[in-house]
C-alpha atoms as a PDB file:
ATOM      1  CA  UNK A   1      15.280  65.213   7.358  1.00  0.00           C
ATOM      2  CA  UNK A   2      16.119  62.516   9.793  1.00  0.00           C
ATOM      3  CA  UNK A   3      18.570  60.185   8.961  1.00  0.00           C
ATOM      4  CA  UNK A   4      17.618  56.817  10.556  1.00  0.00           C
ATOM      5  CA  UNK A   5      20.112  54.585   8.390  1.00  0.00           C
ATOM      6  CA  UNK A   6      22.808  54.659  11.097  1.00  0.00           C
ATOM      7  CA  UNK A   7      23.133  54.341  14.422  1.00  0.00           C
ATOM      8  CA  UNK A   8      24.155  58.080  15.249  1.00  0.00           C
ATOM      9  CA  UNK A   9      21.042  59.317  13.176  1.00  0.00           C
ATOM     10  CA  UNK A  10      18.753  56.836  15.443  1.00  0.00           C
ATOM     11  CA  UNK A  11      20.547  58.100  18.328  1.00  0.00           C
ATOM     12  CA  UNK A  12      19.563  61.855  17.285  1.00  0.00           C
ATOM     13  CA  UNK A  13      16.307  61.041  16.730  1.00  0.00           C
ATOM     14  CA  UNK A  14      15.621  59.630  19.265  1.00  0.00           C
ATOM     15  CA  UNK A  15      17.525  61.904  21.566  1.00  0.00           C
ATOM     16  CA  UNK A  16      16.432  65.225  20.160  1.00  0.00           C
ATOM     17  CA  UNK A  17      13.457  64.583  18.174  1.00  0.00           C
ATOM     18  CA  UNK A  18      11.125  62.641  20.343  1.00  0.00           C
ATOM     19  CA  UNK A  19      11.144  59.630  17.786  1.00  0.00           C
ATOM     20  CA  UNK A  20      10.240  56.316  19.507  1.00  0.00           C
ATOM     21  CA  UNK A  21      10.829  52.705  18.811  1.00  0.00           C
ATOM     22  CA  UNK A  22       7.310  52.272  18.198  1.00  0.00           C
ATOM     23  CA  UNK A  23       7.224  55.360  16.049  1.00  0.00           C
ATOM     24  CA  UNK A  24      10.540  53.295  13.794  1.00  0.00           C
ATOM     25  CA  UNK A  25       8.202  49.901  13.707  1.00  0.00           C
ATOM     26  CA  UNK A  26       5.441  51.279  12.349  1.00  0.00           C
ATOM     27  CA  UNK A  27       3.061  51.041  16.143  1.00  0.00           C
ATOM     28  CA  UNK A  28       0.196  53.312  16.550  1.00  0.00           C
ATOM     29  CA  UNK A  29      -0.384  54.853  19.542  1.00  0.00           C
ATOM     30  CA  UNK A  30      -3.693  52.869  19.349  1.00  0.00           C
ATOM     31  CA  UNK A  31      -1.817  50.039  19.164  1.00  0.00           C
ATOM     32  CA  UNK A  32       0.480  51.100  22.316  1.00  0.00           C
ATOM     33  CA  UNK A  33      -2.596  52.229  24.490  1.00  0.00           C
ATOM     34  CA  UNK A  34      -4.050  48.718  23.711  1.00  0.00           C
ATOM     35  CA  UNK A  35      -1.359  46.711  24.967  1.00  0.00           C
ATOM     36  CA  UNK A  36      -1.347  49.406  28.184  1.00  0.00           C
ATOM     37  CA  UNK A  37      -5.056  48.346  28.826  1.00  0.00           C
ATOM     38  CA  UNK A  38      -4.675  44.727  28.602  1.00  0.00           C
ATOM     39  CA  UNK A  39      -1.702  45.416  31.108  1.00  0.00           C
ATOM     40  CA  UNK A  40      -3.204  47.780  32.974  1.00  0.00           C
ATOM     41  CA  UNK A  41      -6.027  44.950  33.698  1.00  0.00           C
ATOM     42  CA  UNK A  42      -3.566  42.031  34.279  1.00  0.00           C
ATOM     43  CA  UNK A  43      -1.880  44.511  36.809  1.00  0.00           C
ATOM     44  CA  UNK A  44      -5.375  45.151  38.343  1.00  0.00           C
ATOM     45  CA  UNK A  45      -6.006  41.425  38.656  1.00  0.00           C
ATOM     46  CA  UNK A  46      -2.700  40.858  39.970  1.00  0.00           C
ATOM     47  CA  UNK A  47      -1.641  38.932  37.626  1.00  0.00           C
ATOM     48  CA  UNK A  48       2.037  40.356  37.706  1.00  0.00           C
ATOM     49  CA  UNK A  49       3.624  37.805  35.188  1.00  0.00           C
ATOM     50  CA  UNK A  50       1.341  38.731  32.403  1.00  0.00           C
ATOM     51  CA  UNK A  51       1.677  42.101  33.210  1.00  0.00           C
ATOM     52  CA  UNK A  52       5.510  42.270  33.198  1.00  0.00           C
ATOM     53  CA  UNK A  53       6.313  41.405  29.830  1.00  0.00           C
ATOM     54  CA  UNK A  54       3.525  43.880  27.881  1.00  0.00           C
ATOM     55  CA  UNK A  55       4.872  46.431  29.921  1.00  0.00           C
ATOM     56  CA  UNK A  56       8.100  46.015  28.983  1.00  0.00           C
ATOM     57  CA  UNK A  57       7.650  46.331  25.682  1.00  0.00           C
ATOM     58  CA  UNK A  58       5.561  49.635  26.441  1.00  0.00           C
ATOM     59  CA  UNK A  59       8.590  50.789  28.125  1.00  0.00           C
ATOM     60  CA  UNK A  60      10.910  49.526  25.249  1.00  0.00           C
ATOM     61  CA  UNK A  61       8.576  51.054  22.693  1.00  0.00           C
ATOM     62  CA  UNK A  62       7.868  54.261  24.198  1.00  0.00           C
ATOM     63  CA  UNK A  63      10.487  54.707  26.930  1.00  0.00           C
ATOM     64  CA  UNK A  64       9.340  58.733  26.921  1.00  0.00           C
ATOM     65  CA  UNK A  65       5.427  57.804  28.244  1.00  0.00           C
ATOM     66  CA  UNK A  66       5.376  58.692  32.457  1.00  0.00           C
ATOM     67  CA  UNK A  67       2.588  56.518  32.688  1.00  0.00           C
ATOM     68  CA  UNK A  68       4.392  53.266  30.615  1.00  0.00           C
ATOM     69  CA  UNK A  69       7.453  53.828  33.147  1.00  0.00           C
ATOM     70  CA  UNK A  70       5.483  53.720  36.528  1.00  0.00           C
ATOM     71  CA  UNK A  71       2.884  51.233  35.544  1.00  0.00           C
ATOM     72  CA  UNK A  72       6.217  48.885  34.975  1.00  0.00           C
ATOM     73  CA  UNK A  73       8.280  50.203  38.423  1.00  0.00           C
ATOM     74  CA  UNK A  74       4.662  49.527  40.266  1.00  0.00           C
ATOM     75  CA  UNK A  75       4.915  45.450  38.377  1.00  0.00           C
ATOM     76  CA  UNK A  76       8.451  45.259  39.498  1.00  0.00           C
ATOM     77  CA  UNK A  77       7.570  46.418  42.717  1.00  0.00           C
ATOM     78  CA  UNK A  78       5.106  43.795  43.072  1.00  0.00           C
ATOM     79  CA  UNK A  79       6.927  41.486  41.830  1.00  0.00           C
ATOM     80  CA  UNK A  80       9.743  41.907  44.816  1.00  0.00           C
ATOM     81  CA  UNK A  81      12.182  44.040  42.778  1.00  0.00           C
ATOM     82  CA  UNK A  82      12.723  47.163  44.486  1.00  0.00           C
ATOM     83  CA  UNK A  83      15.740  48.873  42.804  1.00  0.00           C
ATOM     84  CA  UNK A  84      14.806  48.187  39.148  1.00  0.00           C
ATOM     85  CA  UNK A  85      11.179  49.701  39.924  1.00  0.00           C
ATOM     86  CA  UNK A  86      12.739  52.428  41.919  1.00  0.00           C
ATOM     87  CA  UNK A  87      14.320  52.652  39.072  1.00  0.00           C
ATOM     88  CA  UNK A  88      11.382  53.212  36.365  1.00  0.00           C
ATOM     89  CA  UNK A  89       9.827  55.253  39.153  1.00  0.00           C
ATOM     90  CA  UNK A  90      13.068  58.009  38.839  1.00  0.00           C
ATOM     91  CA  UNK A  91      12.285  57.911  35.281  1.00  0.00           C
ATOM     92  CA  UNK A  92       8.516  58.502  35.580  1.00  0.00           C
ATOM     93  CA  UNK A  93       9.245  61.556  37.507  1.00  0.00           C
ATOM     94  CA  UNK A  94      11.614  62.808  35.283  1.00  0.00           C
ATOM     95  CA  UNK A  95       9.011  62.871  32.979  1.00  0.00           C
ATOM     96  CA  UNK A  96       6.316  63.975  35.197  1.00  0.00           C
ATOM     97  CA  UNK A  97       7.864  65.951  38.072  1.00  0.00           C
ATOM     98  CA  UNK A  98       4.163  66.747  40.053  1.00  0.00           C
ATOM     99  CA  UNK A  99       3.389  62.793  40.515  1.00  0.00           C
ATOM    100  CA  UNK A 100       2.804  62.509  44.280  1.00  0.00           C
ATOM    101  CA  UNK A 101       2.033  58.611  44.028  1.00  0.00           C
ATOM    102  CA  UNK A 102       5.553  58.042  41.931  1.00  0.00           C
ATOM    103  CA  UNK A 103       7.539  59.524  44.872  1.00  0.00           C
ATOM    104  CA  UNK A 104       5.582  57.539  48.045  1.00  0.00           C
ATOM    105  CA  UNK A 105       6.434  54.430  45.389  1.00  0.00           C
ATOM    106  CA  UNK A 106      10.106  55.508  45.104  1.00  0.00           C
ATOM    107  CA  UNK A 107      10.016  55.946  49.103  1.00  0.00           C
ATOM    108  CA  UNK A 108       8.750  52.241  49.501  1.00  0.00           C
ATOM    109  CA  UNK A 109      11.401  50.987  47.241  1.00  0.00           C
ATOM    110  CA  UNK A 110      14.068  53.144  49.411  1.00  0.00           C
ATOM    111  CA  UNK A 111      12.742  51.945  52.313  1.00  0.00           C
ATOM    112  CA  UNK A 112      12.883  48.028  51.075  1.00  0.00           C
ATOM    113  CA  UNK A 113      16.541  48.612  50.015  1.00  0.00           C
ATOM    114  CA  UNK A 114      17.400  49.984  53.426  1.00  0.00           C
ATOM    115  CA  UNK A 115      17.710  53.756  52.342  1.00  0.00           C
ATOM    116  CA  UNK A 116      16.179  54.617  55.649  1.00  0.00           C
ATOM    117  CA  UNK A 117      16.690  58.755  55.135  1.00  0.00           C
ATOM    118  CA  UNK A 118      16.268  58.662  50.995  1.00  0.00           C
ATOM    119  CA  UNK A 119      12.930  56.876  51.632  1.00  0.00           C
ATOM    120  CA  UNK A 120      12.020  59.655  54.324  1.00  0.00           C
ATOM    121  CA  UNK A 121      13.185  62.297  51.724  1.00  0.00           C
ATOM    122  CA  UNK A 122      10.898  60.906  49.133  1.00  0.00           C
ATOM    123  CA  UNK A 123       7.656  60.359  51.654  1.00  0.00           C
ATOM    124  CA  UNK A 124       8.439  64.262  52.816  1.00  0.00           C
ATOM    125  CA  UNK A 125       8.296  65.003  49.063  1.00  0.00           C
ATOM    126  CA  UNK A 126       5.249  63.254  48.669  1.00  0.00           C
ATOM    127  CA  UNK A 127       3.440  65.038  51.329  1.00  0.00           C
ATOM    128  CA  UNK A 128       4.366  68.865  49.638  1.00  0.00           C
ATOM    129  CA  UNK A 129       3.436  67.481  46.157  1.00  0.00           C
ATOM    130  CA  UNK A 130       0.347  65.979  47.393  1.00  0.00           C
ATOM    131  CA  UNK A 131      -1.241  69.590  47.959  1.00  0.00           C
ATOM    132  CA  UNK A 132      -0.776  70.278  44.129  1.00  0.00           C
ATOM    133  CA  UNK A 133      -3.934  68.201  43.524  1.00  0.00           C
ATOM    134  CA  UNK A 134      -6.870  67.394  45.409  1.00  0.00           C
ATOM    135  CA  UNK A 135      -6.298  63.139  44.001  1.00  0.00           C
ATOM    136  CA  UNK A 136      -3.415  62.942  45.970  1.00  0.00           C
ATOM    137  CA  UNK A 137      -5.112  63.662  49.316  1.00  0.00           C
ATOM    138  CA  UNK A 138      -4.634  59.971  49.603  1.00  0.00           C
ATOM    139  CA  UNK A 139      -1.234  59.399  49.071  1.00  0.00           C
ATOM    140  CA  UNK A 140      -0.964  62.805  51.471  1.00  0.00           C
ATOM    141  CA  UNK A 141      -2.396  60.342  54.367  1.00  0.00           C
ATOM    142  CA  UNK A 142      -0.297  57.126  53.692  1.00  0.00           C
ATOM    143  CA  UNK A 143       3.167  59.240  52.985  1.00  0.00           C
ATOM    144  CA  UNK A 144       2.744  60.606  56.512  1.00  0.00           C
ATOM    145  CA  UNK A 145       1.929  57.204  58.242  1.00  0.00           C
ATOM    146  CA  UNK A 146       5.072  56.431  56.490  1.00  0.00           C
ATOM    147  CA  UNK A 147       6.976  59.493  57.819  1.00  0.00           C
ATOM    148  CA  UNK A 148       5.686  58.269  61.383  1.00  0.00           C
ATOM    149  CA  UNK A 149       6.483  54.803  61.173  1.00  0.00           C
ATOM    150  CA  UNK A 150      10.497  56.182  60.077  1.00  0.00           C
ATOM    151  CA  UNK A 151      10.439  58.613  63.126  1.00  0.00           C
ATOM    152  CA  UNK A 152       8.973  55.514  65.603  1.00  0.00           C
ATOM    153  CA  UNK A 153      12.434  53.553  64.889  1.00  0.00           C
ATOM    154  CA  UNK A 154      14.430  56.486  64.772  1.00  0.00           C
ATOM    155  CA  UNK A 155      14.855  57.067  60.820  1.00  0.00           C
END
């Protein structure tokens, strides 16, 4: 039985049990998934704004959802904040170690901060996780223009 009167029993719930936020307020995964479409679309639209603060309540809610994490690093991103999305990216791929795209996103983020050789490490990565699935032949392509453009200033 989970004990969710104090803050250590939270904590171990949380921690060990895969209990959520959302899953303590009473919110549906319905619920969740509807806010990540309405997002999702606002993101789409490029309407970053909107899209910032539904996703941060997805990420508050359900901080253990890869897709929650990265859709909020790729808002940040947009939004000009490179080392909070990088970030939400590093969490993403905790969650989802395989994600090709999450790794060329982490390498742009690098690369705006000025982490010439970490952004190279994560385009590199992105290039050998790309040939896990044929959707990432794309990212493949734009990791290694990346890669080139490093190795044309002498990253």
């Amino acid at each position: 039985m989970l004990d969710l009167g104090t803050p250590e029993g939270v904590a171990d719930a949380f921690l060990h049990h895969g209990v959520t936020p959302a899953d303590m307020h009473g919110i549906s995964a319905d619920e969740l998934e509807a806010v990540y479409a309405k997002a999702y679309e606002d993101l789409d639209a490029e309407r970053y704004d909107e899209a910032l603060d539904d996703l941060a309540l997805l990420v508050q809610q359900d901080p253990w959802e890869p897709r929650y994490q990265f859709a909020f690093a790729l808002c940040l991103q947009y939004l000009g904040d490179a080392e909070a999305a990088g970030q939400h990216y590093a969490q993403s791929l905790l969650m989802d170690a395989t994600n090709a795209f999450c790794t060329f996103r982490m390498g742009e983020c690098l690369a705006a901060l000025g982490n010439l050789t970490e952004a190279r490490d994560a385009f590199e990565s992105t290039v050998k996780l790309s040939y896990l699935k044929n959707d990432y032949a794309d990212v493949r392509e734009l990791a290694q223009q990346q890669l080139d453009a490093l190795a044309n200033i002498g990253a």
